[in-house]
Protein backbone atom coordinates (compact mmCIF):
# COMPACT_ATOMS: atom_id res chain seq x y z
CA UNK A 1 0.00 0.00 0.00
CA UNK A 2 1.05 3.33 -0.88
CA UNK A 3 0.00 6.75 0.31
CA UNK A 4 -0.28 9.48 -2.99
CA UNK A 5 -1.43 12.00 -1.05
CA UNK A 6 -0.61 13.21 2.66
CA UNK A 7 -4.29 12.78 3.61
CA UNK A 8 -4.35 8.67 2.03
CA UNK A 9 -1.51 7.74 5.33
CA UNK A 10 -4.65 8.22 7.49
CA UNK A 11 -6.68 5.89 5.40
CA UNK A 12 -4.09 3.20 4.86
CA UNK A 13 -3.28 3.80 8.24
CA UNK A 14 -7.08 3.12 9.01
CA UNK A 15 -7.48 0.02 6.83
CA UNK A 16 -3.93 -1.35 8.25
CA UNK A 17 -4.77 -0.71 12.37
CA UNK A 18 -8.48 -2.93 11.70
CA UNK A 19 -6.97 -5.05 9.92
CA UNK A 20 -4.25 -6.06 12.48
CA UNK A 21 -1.75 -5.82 9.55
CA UNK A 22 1.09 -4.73 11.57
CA UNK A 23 3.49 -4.97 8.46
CA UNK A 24 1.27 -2.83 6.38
CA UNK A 25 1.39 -0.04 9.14
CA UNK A 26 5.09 -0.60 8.69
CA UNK A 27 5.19 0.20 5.56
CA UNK A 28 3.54 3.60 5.65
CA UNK A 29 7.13 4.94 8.23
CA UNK A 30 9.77 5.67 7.00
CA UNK A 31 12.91 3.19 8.60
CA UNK A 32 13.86 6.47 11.19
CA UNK A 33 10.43 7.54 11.77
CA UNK A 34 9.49 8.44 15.55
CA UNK A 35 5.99 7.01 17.33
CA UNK A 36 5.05 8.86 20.75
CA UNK A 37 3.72 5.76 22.81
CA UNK A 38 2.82 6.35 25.97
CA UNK A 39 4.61 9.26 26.43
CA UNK A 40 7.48 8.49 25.43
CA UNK A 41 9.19 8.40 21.86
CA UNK A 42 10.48 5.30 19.85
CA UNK A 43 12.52 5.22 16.48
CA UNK A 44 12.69 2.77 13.70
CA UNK A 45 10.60 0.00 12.25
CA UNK A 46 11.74 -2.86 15.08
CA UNK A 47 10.24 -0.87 18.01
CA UNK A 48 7.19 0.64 16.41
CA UNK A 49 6.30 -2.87 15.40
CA UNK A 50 6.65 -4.07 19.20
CA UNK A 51 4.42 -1.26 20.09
CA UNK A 52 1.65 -1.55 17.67
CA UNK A 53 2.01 -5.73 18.05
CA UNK A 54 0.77 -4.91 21.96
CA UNK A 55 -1.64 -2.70 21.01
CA UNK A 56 -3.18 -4.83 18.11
CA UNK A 57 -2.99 -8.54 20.51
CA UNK A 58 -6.18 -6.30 22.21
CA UNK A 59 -8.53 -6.18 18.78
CA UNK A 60 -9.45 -2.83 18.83
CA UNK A 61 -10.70 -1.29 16.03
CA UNK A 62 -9.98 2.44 15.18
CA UNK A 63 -12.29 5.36 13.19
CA UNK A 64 -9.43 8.19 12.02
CA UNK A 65 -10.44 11.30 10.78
CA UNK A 66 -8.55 13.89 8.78
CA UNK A 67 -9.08 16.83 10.63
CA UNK A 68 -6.09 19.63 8.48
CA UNK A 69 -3.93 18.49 6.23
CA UNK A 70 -0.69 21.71 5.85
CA UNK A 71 1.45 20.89 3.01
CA UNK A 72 4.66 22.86 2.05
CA UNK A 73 6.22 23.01 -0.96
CA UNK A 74 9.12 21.08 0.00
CA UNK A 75 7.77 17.53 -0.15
CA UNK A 76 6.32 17.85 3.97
CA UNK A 77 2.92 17.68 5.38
CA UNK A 78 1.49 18.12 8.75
CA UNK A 79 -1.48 15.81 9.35
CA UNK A 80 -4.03 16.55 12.08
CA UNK A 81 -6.55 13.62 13.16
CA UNK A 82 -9.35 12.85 15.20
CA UNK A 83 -9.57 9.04 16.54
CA UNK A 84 -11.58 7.22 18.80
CA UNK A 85 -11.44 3.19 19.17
CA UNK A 86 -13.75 0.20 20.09
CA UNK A 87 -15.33 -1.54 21.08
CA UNK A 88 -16.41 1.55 22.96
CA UNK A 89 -13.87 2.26 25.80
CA UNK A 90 -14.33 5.56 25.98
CA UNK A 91 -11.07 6.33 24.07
CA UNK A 92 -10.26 8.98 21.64
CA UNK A 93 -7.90 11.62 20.93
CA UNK A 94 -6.10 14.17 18.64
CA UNK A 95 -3.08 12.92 16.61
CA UNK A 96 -0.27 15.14 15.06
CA UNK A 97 1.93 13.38 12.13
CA UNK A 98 4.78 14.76 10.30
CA UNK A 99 4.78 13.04 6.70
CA UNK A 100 7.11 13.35 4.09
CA UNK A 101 7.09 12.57 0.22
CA UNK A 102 9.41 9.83 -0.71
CA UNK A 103 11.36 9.48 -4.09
CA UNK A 104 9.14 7.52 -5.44
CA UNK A 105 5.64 9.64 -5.52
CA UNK A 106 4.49 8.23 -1.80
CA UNK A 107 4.21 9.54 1.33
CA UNK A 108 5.38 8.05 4.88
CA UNK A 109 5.14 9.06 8.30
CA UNK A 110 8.64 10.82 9.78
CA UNK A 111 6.81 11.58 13.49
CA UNK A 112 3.50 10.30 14.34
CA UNK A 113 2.11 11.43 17.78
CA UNK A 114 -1.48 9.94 18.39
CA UNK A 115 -1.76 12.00 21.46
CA UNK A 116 -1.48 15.68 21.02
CA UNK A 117 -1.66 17.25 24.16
CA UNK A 118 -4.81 19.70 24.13
């Protein structure tokens, strides 16, 4: 799966989370990206996949919206959703991604924070 827009992350993203595809997610960061878990950032593809394989073992399912989408013209976009997950739990929040267009036309995630302070 690739992203040819900034705004089609969130809905690969989307697809990938309820599907449990762990590898798919994967393959919308780039190998140095950052993921804010729990407070606390973690780099490159081994230990965002340990985080999201937690999170995924619980089968939650996840509705993303694209809130703003604030593209330069230097191949960067800032990405602003609104999630919430189920079954309902009573969890949702405001992400904040930093994507980036890659060589090839798609665009990957450089820092995704799912929990934008308010």
């Amino acid at each position: 799966m690739h992203a040819s827009t900034p705004q089609e992350v969130h809905v690969l993203f989307e697809r990938a989370f309820n599907a449990g595809d762990v590898d798919a997610i994967l393959a919308l960061y780039e190998p140095g990206a950052v993921l804010v878990t729990g407070g606390k950032p973690v780099t490159g593809h081994d230990d965002i996949r340990a985080a999201f394989n937690g999170f995924l073992s619980s089968g939650v399912r996840m509705k993303l919206d694209t809130r703003a989408v604030i593209e330069s013209g230097e191949g960067l976009a800032v990405l602003h959703g609104a999630w919430s997950l189920s079954p309902p739990s009573g969890t949702s929040g405001v992400s904040t991604e930093v994507v980036r267009r890659q060589p090839d036309g798609s665009w990957k995630f450089v820092i995704d924070n799912p929990s934008t302070p308010l």
